[in-house]
N, C-alpha and C. Protein backbone atom coordinates (compact mmCIF):
# COMPACT_ATOMS: atom_id res chain seq x y z
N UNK A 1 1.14 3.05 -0.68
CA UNK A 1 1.75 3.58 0.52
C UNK A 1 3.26 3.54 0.36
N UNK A 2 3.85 4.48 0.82
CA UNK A 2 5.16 4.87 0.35
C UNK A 2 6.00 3.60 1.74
N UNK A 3 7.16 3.49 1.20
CA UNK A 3 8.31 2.04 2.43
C UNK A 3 8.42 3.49 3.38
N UNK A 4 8.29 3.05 4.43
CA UNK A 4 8.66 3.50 6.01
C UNK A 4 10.04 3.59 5.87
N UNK A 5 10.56 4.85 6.23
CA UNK A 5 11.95 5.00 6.56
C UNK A 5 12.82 4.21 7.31
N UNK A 6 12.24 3.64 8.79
CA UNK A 6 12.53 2.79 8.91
C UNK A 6 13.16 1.09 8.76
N UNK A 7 12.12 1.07 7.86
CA UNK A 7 13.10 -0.33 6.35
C UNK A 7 13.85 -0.23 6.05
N UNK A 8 14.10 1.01 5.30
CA UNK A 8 15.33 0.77 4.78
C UNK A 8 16.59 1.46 5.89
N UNK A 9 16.51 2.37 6.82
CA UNK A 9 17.46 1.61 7.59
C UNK A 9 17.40 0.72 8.11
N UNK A 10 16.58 -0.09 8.47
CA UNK A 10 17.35 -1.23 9.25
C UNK A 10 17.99 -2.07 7.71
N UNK A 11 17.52 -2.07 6.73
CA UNK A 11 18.00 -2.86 5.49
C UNK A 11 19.18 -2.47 5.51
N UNK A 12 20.13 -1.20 5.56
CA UNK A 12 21.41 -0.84 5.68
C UNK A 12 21.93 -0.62 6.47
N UNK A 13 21.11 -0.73 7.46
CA UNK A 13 22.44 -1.19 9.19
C UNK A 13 22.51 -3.09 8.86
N UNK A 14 21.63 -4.11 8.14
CA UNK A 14 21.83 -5.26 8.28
C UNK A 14 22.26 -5.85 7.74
N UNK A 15 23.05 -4.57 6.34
CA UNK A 15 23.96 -5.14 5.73
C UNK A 15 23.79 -5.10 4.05
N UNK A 16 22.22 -4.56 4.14
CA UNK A 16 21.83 -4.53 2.75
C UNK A 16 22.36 -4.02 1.15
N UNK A 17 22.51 -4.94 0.38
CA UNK A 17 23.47 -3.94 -0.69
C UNK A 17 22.66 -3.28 -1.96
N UNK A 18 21.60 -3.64 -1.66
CA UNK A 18 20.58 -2.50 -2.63
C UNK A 18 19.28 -2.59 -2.88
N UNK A 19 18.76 -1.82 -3.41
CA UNK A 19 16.95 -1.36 -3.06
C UNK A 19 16.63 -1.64 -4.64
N UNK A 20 15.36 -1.18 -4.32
CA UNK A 20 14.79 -1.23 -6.07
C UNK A 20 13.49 -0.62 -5.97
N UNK A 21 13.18 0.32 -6.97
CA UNK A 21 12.00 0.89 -6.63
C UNK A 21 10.67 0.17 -8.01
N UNK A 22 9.61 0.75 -7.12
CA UNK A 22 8.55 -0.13 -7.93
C UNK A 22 7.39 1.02 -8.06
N UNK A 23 6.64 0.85 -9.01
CA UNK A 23 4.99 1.67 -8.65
C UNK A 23 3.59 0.68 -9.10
N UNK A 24 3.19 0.84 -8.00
CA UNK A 24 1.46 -0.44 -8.03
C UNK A 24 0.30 0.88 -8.84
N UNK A 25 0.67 2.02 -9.05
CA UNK A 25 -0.55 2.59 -9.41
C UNK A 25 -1.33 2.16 -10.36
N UNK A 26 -2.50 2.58 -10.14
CA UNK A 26 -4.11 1.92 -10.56
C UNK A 26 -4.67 3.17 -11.46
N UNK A 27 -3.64 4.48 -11.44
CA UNK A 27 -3.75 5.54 -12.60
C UNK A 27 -2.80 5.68 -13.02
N UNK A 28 -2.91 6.19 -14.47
CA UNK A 28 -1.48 6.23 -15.04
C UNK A 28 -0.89 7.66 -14.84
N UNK A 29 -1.97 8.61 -14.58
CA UNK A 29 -1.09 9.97 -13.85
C UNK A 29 -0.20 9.44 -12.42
N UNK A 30 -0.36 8.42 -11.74
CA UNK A 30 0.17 8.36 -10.60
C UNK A 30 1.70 7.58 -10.47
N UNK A 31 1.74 6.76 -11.50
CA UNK A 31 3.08 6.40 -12.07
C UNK A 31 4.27 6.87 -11.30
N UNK A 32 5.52 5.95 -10.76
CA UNK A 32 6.41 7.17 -10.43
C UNK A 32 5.89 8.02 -9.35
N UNK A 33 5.21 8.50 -9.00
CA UNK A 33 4.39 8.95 -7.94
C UNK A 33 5.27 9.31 -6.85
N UNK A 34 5.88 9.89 -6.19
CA UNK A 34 6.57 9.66 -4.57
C UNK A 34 8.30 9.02 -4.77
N UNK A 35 8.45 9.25 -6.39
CA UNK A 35 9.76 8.44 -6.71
C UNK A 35 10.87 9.58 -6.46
N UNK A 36 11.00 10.77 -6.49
CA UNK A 36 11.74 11.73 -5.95
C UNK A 36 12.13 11.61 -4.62
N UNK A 37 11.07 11.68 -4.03
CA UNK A 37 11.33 11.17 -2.24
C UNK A 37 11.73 9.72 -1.68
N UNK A 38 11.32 9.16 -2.55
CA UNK A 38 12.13 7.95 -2.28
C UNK A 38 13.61 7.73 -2.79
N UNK A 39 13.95 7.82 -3.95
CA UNK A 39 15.31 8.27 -4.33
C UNK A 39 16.52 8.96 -3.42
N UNK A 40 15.79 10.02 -2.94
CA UNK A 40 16.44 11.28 -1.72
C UNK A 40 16.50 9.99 -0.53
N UNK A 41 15.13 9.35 -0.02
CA UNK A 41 15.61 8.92 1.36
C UNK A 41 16.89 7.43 0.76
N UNK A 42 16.58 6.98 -0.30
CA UNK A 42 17.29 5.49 -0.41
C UNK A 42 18.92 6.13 -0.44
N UNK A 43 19.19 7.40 -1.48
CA UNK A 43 21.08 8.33 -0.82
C UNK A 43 20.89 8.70 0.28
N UNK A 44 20.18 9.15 1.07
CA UNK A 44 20.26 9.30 2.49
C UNK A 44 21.04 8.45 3.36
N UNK A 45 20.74 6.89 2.64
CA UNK A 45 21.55 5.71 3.29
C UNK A 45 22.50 5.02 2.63
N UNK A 46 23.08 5.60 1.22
CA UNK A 46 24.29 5.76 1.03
C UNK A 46 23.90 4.73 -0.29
N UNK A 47 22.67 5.05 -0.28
CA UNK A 47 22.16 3.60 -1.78
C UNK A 47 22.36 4.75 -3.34
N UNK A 48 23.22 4.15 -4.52
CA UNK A 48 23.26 4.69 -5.32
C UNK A 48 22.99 4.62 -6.82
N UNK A 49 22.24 5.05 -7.60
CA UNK A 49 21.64 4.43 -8.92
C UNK A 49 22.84 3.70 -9.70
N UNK A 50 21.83 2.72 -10.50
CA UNK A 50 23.00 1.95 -11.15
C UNK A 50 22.82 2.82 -12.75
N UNK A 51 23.26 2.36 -13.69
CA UNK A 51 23.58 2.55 -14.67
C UNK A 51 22.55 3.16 -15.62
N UNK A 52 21.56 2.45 -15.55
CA UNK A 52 20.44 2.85 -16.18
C UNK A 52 19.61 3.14 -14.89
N UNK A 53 18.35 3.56 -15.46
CA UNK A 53 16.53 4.06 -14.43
C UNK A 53 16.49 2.26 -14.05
N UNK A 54 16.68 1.61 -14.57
CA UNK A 54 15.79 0.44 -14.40
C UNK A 54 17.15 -1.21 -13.16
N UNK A 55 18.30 -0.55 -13.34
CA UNK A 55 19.39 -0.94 -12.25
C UNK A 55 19.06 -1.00 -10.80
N UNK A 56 19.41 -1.93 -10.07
CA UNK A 56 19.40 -1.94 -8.29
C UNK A 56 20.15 -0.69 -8.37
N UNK A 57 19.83 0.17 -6.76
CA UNK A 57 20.49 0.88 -6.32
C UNK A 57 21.63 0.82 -5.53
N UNK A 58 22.59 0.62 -5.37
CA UNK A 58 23.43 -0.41 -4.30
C UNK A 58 24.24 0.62 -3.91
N UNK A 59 24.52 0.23 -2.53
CA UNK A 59 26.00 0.91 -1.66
C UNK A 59 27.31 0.75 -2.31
């Protein structure tokens, strides 16, 4: 199940300085899965990749 939009704003109205994304899939086509849309909503709130794929995303 994909994080509720909600989380992560309140994570960056409370001050939060960065996200991290993960995948639990149980297929390996599903990998990454929903990681586009999550990416889009985590800059939405001003969160930005670090250096490498595998870096916190931070404000």
């Amino acid at each position: 199940m994909p994080l509720h939009t909600d989380v992560v704003r309140w994570w960056h109205e409370v001050g939060g300085d960065a996200v991290a994304f993960g995948s639990d899939a149980h297929e390996p086509t599903l990998v990454g899965h929903g990681f586009d849309e999550a990416a889009a909503m985590a800059e939405s709130y001003g969160f930005r990749p670090g250096r490498t794929a595998h870096d916190l995303w931070r404000q």
